[in-house]
PDB file of N, CA and C in Angstrom:
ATOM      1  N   UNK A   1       0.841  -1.176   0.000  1.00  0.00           N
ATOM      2  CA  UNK A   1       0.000   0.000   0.000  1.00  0.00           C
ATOM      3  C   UNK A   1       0.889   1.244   0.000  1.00  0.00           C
ATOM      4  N   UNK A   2       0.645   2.074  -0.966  1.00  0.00           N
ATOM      5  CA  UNK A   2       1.328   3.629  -1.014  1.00  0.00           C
ATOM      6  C   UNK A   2       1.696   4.259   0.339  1.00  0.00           C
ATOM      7  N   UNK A   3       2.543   4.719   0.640  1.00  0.00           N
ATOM      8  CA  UNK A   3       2.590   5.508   2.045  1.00  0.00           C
ATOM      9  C   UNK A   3       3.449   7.103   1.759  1.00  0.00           C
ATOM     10  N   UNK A   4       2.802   8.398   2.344  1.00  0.00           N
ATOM     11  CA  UNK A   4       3.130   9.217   1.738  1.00  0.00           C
ATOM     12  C   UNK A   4       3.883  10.216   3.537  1.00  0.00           C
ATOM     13  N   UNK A   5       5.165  10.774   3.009  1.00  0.00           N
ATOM     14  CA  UNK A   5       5.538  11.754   4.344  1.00  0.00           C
ATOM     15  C   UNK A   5       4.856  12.866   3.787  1.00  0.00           C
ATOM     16  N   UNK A   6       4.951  14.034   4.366  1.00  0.00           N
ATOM     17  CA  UNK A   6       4.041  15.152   4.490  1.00  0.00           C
ATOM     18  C   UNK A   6       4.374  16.394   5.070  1.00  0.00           C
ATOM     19  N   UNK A   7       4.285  17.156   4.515  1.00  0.00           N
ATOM     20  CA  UNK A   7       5.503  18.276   5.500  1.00  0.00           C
ATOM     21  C   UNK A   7       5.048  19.631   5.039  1.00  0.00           C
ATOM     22  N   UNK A   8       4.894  20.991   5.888  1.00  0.00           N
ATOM     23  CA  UNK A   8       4.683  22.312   5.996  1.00  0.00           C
ATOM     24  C   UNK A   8       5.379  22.541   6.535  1.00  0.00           C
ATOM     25  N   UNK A   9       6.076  23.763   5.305  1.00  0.00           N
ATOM     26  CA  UNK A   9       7.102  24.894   6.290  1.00  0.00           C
ATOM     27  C   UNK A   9       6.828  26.442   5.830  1.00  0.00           C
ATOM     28  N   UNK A  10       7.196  26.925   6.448  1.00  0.00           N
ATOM     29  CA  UNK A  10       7.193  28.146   6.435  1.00  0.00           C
ATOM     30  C   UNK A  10       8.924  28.801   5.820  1.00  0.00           C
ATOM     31  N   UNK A  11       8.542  29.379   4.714  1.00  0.00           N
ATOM     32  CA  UNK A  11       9.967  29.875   3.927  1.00  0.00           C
ATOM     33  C   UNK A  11       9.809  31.605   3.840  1.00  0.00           C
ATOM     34  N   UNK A  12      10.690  31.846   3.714  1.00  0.00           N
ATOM     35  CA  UNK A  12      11.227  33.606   3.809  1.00  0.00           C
ATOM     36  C   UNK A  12      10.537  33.842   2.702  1.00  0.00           C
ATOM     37  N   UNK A  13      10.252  34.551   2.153  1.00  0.00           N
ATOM     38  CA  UNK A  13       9.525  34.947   0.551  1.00  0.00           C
ATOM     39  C   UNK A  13      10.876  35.414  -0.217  1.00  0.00           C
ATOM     40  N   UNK A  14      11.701  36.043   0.516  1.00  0.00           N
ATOM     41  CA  UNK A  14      12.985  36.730   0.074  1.00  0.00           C
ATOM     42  C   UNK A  14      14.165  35.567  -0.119  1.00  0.00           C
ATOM     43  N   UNK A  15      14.093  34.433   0.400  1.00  0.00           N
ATOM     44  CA  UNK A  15      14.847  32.902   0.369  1.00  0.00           C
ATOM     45  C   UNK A  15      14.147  32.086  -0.541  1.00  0.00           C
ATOM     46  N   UNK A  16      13.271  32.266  -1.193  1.00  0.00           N
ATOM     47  CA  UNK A  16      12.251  30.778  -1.440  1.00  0.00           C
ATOM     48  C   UNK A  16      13.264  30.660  -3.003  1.00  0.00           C
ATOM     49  N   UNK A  17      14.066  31.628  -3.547  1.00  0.00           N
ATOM     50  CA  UNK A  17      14.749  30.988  -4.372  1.00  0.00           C
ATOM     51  C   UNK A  17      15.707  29.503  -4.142  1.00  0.00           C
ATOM     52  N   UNK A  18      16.585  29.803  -2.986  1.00  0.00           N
ATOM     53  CA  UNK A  18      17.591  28.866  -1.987  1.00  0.00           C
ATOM     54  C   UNK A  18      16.801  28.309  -1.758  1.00  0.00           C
ATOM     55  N   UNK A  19      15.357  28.143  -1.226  1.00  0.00           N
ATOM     56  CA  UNK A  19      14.678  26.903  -0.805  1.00  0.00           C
ATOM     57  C   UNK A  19      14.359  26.233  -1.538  1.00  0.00           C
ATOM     58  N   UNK A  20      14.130  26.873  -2.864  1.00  0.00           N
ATOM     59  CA  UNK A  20      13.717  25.559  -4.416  1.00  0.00           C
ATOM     60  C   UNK A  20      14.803  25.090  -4.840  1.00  0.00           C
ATOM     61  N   UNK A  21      16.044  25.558  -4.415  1.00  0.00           N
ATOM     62  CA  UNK A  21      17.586  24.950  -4.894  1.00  0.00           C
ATOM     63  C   UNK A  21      17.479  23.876  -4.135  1.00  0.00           C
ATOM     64  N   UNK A  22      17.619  24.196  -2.820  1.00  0.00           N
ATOM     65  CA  UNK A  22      17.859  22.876  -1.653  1.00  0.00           C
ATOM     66  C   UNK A  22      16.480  21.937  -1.795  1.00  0.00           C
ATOM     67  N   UNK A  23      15.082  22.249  -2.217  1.00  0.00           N
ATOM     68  CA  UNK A  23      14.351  20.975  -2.499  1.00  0.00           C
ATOM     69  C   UNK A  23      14.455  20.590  -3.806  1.00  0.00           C
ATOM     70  N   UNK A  24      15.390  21.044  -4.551  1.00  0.00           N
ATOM     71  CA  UNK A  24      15.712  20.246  -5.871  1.00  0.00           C
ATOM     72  C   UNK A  24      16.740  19.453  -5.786  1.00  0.00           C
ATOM     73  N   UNK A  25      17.880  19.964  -4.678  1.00  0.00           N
ATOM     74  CA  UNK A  25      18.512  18.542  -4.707  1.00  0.00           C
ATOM     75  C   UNK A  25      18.329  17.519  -3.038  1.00  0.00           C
ATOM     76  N   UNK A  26      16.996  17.897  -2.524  1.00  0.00           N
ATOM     77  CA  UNK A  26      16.256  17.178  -1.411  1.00  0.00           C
ATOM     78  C   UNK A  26      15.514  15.940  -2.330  1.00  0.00           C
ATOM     79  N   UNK A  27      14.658  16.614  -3.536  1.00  0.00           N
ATOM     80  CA  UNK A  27      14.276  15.629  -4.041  1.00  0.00           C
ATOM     81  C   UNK A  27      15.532  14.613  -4.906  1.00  0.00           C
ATOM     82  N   UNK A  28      16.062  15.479  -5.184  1.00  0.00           N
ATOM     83  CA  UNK A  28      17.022  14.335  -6.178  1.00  0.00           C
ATOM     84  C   UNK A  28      17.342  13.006  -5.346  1.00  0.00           C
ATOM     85  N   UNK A  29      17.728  13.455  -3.778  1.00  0.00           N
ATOM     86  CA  UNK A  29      18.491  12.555  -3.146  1.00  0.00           C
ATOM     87  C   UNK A  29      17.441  11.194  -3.185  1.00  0.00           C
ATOM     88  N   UNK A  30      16.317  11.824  -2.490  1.00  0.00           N
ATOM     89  CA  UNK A  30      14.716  10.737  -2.135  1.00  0.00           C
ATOM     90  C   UNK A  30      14.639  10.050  -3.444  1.00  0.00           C
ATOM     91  N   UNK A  31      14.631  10.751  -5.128  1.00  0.00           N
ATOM     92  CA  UNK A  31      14.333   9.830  -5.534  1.00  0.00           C
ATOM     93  C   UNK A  31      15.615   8.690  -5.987  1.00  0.00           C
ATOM     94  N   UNK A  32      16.980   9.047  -5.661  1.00  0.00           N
ATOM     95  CA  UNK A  32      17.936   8.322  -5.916  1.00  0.00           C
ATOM     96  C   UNK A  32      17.902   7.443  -4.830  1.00  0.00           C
ATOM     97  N   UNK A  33      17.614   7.372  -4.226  1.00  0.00           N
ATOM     98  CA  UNK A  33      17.141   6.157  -3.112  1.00  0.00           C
ATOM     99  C   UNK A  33      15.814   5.807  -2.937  1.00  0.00           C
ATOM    100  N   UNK A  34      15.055   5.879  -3.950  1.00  0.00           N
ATOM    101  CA  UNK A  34      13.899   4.902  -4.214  1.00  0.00           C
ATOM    102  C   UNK A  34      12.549   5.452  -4.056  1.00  0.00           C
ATOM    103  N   UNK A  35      12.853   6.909  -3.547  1.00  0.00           N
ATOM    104  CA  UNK A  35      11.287   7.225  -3.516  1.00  0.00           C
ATOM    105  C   UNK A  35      11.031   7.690  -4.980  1.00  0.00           C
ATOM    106  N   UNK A  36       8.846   7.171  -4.954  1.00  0.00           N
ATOM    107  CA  UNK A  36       8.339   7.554  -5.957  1.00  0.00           C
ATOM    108  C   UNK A  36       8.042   8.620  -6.726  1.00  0.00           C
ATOM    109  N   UNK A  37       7.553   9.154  -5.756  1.00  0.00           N
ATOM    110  CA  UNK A  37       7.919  11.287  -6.624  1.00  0.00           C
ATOM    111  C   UNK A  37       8.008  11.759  -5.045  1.00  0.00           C
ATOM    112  N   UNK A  38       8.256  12.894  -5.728  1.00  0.00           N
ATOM    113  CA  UNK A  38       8.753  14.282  -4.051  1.00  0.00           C
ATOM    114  C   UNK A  38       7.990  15.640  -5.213  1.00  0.00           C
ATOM    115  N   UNK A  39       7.498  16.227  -4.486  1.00  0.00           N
ATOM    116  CA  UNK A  39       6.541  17.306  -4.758  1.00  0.00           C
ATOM    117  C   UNK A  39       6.452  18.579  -4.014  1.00  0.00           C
ATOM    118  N   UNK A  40       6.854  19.611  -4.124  1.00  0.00           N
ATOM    119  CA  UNK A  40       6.610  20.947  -2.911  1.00  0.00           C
ATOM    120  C   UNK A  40       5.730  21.593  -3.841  1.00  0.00           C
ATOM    121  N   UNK A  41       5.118  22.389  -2.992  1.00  0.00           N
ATOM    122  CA  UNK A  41       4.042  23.420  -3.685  1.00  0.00           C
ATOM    123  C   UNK A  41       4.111  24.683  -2.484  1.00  0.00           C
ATOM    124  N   UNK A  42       4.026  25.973  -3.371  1.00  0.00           N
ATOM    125  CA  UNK A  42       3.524  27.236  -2.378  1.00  0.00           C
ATOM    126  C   UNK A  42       2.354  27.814  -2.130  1.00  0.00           C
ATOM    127  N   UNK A  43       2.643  28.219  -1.394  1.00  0.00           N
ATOM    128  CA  UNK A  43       0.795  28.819  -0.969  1.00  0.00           C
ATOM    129  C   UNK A  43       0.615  29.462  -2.116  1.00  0.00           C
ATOM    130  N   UNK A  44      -0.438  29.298  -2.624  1.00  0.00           N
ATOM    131  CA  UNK A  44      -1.234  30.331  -3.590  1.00  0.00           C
ATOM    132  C   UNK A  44      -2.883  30.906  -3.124  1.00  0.00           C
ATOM    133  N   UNK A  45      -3.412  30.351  -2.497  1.00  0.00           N
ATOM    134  CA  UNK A  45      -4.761  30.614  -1.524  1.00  0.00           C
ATOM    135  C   UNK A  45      -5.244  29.814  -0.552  1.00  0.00           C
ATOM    136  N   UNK A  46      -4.237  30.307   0.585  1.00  0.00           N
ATOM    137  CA  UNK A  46      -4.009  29.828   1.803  1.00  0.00           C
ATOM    138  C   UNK A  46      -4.426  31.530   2.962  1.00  0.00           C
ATOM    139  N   UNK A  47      -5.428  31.186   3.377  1.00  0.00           N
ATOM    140  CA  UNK A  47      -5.698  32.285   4.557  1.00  0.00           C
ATOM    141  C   UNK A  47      -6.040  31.800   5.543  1.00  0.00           C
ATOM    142  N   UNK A  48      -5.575  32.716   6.963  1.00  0.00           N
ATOM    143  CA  UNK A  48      -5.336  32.534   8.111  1.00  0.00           C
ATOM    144  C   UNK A  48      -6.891  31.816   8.797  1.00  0.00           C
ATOM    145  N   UNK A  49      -6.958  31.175   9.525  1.00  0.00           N
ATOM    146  CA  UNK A  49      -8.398  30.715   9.669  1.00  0.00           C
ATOM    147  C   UNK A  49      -8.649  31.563  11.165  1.00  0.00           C
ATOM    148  N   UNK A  50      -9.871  30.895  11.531  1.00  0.00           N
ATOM    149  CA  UNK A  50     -10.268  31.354  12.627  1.00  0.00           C
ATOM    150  C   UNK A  50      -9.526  30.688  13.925  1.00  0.00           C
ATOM    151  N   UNK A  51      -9.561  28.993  13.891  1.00  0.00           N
ATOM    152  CA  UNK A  51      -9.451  28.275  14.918  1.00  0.00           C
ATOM    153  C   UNK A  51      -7.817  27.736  14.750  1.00  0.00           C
ATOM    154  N   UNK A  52      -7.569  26.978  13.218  1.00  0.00           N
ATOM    155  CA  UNK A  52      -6.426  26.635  12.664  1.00  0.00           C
ATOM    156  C   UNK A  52      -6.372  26.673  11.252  1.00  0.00           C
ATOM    157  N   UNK A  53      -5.417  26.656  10.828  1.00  0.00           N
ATOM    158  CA  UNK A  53      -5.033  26.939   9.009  1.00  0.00           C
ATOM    159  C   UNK A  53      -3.407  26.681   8.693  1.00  0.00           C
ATOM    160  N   UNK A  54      -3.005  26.363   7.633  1.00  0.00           N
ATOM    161  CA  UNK A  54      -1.472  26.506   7.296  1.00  0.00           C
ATOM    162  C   UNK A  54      -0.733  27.466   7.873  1.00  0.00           C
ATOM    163  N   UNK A  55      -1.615  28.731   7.299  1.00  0.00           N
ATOM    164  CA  UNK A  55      -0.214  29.771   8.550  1.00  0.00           C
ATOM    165  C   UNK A  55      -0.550  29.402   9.458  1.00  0.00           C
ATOM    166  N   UNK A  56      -1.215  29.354  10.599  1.00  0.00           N
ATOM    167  CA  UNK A  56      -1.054  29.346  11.603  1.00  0.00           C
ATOM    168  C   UNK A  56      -0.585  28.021  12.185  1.00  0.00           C
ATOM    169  N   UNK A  57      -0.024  26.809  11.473  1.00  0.00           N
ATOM    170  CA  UNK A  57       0.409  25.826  11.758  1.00  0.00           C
ATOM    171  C   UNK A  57       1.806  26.253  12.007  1.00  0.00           C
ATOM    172  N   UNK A  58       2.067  26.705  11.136  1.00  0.00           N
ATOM    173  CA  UNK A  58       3.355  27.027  11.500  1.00  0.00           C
ATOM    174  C   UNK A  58       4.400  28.750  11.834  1.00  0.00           C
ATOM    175  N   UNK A  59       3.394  28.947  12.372  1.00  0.00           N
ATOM    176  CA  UNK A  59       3.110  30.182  13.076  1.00  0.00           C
ATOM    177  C   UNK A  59       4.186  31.265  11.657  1.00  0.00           C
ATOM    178  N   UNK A  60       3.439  31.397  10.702  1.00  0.00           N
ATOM    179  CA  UNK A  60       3.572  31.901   9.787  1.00  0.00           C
ATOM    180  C   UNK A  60       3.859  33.861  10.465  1.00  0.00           C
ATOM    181  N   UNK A  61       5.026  34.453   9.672  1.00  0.00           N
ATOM    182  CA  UNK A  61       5.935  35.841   9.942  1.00  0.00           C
ATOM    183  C   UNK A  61       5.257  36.666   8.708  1.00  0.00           C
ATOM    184  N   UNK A  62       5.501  38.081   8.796  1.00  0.00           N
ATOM    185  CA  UNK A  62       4.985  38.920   8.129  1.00  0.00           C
ATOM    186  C   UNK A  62       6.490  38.361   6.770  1.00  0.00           C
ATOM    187  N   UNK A  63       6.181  38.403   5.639  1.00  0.00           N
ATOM    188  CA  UNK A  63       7.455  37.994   4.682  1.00  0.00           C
ATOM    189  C   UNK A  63       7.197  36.769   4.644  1.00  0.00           C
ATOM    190  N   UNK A  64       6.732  35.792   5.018  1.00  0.00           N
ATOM    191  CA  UNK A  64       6.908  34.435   4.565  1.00  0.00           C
ATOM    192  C   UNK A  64       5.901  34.093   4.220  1.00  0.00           C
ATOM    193  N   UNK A  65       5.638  32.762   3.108  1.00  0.00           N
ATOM    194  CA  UNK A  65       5.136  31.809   2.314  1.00  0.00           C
ATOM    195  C   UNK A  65       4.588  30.053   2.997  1.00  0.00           C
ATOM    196  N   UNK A  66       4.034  29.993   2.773  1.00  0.00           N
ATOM    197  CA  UNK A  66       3.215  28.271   3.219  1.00  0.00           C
ATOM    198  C   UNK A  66       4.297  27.466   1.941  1.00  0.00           C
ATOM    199  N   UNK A  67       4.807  26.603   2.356  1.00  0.00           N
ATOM    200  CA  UNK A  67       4.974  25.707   1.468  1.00  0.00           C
ATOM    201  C   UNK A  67       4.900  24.376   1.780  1.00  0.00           C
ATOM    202  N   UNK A  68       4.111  22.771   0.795  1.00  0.00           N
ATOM    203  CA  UNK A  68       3.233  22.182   1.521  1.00  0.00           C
ATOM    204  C   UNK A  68       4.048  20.693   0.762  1.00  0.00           C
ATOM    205  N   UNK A  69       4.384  19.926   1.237  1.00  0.00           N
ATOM    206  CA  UNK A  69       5.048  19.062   0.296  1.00  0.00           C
ATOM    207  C   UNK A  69       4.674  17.289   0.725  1.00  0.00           C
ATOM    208  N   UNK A  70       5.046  16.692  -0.356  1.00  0.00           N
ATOM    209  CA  UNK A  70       5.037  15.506   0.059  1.00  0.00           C
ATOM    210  C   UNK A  70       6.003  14.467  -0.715  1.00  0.00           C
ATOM    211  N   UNK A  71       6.116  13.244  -0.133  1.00  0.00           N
ATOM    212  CA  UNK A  71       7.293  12.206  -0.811  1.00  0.00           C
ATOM    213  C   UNK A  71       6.419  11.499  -0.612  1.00  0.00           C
ATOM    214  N   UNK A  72       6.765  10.299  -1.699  1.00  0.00           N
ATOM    215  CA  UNK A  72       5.624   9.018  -2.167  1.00  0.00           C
ATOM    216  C   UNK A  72       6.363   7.638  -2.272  1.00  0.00           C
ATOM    217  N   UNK A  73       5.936   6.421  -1.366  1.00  0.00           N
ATOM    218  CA  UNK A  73       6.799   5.456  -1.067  1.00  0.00           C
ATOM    219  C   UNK A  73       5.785   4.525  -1.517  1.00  0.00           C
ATOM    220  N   UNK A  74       6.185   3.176  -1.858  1.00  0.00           N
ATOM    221  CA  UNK A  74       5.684   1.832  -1.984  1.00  0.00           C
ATOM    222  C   UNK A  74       4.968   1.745  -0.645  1.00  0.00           C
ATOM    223  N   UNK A  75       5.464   1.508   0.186  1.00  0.00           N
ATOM    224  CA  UNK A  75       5.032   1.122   1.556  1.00  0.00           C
ATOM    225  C   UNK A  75       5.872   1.883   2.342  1.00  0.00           C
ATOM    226  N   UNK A  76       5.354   1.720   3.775  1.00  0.00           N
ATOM    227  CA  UNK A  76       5.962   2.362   4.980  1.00  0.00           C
ATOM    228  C   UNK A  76       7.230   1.592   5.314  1.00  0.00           C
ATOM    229  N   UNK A  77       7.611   0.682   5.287  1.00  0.00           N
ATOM    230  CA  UNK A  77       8.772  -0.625   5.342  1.00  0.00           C
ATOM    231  C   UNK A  77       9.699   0.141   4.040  1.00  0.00           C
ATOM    232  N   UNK A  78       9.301   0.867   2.920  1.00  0.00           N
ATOM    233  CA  UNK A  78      10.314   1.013   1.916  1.00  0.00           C
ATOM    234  C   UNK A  78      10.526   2.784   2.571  1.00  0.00           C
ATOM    235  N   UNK A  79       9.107   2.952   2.999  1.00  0.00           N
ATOM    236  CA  UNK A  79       9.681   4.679   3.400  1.00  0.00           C
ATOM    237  C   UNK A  79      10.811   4.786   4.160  1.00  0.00           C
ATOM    238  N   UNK A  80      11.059   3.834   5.365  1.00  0.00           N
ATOM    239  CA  UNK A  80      12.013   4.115   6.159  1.00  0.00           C
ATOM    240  C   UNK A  80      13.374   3.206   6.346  1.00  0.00           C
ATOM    241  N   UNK A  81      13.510   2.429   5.210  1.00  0.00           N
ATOM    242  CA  UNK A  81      15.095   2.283   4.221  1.00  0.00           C
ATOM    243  C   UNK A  81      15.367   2.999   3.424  1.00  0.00           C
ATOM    244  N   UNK A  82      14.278   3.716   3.562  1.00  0.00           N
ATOM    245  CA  UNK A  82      14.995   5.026   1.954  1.00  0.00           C
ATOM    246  C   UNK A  82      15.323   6.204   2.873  1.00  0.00           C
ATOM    247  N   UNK A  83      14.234   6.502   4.122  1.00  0.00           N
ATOM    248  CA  UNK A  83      14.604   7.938   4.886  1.00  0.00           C
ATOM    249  C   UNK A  83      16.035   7.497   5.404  1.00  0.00           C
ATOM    250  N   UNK A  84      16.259   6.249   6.105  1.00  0.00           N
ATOM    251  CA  UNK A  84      17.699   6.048   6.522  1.00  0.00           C
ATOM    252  C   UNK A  84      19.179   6.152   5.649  1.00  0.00           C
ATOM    253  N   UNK A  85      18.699   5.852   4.454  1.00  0.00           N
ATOM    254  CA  UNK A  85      19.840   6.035   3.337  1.00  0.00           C
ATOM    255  C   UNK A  85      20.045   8.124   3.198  1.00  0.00           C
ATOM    256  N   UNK A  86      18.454   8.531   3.296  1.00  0.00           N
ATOM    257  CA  UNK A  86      18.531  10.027   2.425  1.00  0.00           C
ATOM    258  C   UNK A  86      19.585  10.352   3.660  1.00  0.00           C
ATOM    259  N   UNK A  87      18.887  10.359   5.295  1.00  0.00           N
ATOM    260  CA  UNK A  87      20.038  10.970   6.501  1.00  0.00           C
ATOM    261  C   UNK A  87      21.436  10.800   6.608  1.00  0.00           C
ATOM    262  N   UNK A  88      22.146   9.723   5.773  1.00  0.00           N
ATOM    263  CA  UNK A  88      23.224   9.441   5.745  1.00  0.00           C
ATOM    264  C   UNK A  88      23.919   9.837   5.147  1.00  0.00           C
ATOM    265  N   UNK A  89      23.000  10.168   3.675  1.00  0.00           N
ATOM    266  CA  UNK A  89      24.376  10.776   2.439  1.00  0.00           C
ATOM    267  C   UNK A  89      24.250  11.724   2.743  1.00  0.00           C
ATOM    268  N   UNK A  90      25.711  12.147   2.454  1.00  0.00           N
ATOM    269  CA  UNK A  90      26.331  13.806   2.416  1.00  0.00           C
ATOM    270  C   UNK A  90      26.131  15.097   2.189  1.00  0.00           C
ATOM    271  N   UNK A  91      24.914  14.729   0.956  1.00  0.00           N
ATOM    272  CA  UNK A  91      24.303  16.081  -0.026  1.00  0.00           C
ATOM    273  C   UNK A  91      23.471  16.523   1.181  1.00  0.00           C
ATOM    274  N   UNK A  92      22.414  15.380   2.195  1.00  0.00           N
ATOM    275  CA  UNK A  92      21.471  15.931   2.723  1.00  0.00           C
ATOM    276  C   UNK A  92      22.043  16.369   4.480  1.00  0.00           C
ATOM    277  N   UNK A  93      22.834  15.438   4.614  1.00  0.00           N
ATOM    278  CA  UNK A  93      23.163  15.130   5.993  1.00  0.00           C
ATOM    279  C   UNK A  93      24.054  16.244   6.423  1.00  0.00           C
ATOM    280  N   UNK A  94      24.901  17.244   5.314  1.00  0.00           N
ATOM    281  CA  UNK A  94      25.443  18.154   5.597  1.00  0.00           C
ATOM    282  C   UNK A  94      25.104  19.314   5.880  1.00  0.00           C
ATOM    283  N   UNK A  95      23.561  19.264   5.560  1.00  0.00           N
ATOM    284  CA  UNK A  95      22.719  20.665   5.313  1.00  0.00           C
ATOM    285  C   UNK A  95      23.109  21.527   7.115  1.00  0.00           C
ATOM    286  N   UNK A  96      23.052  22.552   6.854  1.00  0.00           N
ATOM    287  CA  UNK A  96      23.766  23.265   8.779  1.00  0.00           C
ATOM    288  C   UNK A  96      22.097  24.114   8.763  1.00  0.00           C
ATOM    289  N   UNK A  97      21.617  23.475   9.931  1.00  0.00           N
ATOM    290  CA  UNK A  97      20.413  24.192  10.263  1.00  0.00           C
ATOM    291  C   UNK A  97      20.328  25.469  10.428  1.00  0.00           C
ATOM    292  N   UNK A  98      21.322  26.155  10.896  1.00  0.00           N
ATOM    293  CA  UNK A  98      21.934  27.557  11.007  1.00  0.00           C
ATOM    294  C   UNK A  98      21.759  28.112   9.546  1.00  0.00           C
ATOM    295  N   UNK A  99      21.721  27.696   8.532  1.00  0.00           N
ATOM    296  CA  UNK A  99      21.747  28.249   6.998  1.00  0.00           C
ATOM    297  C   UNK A  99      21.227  27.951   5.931  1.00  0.00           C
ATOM    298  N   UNK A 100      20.381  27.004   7.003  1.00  0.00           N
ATOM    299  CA  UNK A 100      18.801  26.652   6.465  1.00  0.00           C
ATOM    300  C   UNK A 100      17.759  27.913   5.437  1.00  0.00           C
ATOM    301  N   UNK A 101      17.522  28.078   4.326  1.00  0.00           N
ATOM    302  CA  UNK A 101      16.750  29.314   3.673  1.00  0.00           C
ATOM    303  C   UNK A 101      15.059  28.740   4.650  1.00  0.00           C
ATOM    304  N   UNK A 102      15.064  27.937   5.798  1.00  0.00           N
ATOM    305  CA  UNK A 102      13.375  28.009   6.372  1.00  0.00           C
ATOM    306  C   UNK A 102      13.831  27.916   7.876  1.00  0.00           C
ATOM    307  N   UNK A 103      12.747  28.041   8.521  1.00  0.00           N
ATOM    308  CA  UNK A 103      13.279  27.367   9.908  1.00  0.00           C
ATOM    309  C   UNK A 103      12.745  26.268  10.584  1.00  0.00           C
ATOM    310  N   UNK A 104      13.679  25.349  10.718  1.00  0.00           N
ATOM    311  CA  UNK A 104      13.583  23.602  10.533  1.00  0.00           C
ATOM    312  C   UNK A 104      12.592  23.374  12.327  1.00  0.00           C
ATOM    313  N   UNK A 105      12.671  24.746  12.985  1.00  0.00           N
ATOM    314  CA  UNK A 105      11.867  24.151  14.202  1.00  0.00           C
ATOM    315  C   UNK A 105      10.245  24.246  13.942  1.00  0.00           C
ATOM    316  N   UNK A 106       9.969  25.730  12.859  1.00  0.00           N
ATOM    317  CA  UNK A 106       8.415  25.328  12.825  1.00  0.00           C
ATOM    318  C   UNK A 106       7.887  24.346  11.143  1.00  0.00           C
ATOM    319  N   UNK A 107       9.066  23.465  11.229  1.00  0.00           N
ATOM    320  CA  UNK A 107       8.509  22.338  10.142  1.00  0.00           C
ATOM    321  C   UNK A 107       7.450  21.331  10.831  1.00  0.00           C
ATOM    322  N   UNK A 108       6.559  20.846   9.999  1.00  0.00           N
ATOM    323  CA  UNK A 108       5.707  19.963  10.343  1.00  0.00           C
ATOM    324  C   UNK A 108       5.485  19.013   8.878  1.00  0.00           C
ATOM    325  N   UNK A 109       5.817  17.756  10.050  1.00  0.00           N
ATOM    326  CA  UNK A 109       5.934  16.706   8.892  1.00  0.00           C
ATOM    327  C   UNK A 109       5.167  15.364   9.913  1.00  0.00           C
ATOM    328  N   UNK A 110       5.250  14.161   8.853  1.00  0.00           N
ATOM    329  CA  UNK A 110       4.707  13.004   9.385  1.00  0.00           C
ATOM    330  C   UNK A 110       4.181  11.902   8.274  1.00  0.00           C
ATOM    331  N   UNK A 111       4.205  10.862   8.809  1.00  0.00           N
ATOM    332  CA  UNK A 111       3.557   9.867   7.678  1.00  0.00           C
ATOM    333  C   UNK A 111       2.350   9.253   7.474  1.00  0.00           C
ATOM    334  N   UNK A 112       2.027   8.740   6.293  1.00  0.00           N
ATOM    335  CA  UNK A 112       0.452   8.920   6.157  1.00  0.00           C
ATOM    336  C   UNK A 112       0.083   7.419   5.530  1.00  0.00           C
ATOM    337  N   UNK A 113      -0.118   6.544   5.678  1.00  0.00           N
ATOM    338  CA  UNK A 113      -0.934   5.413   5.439  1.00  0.00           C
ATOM    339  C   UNK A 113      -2.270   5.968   4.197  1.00  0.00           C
ATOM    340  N   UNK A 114      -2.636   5.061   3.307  1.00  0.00           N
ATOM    341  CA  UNK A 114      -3.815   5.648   2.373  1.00  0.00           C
ATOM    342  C   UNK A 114      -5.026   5.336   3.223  1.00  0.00           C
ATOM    343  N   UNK A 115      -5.677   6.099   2.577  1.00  0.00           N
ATOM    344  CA  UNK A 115      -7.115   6.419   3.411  1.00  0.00           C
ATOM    345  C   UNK A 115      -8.377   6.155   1.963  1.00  0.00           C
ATOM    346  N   UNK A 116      -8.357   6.878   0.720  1.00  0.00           N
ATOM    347  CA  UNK A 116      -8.990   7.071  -0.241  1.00  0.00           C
ATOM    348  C   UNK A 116      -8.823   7.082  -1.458  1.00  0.00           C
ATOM    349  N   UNK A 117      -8.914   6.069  -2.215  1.00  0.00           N
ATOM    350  CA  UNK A 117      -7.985   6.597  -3.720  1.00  0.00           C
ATOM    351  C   UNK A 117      -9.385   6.596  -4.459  1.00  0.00           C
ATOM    352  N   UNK A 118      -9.533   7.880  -5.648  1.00  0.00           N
ATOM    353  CA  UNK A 118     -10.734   7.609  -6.495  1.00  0.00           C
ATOM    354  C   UNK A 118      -9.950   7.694  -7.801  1.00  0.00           C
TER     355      UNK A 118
END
């Protein structure tokens, strides 16, 4: 069964160039170790809600962007021989949180089992 990670961050609007560099070679790594596609997308009509919403998930700054992504695995058993390979190699494992173009504490991620396919 498909199993998908899942992730919102919040990016600088003034960085989101450096952030499509570093998820172009984020995805390269995932799919060179077996994942099925890797996908980011930016907010394009995303507003603040009343109770909860994207910005406010990640306690979204005056200047920054929603960006909403996901990676696509065979199964959960293949997701996490492939996440253990991506943490190891160099391209990803070197990244310095300090010079990060987002900030890696209000990321929100997690994995997702299928629920609905039409």
């Amino acid at each position: 069964m498909p199993y998908v990670d899942g992730f919102v961050v919040a990016v600088p609007k003034k960085k989101l160039k450096a952030y499509a560099k570093l998820s172009k070679m984020a995805g390269k790594v995932w799919r060179e170790h077996g994942a099925l596609d890797y996908r980011e997308w930016v907010a394009d009509d995303v507003k603040p809600g009343k109770l909860t919403s994207f910005p406010q998930s990640v306690k979204l700054k005056a200047g920054e962007t929603v960006v909403f992504a996901w990676i696509t695995y065979k199964s959960r058993a293949q997701r996490d021989r492939i996440n253990a390979k991506v943490m190891a190699d160099p391209r990803f494992a070197s990244m310095d949180p300090k010079t990060a173009p987002f900030d890696l504490k209000r990321m929100i991620y997690g994995g997702f089992t299928s629920l609905v396919k039409v």
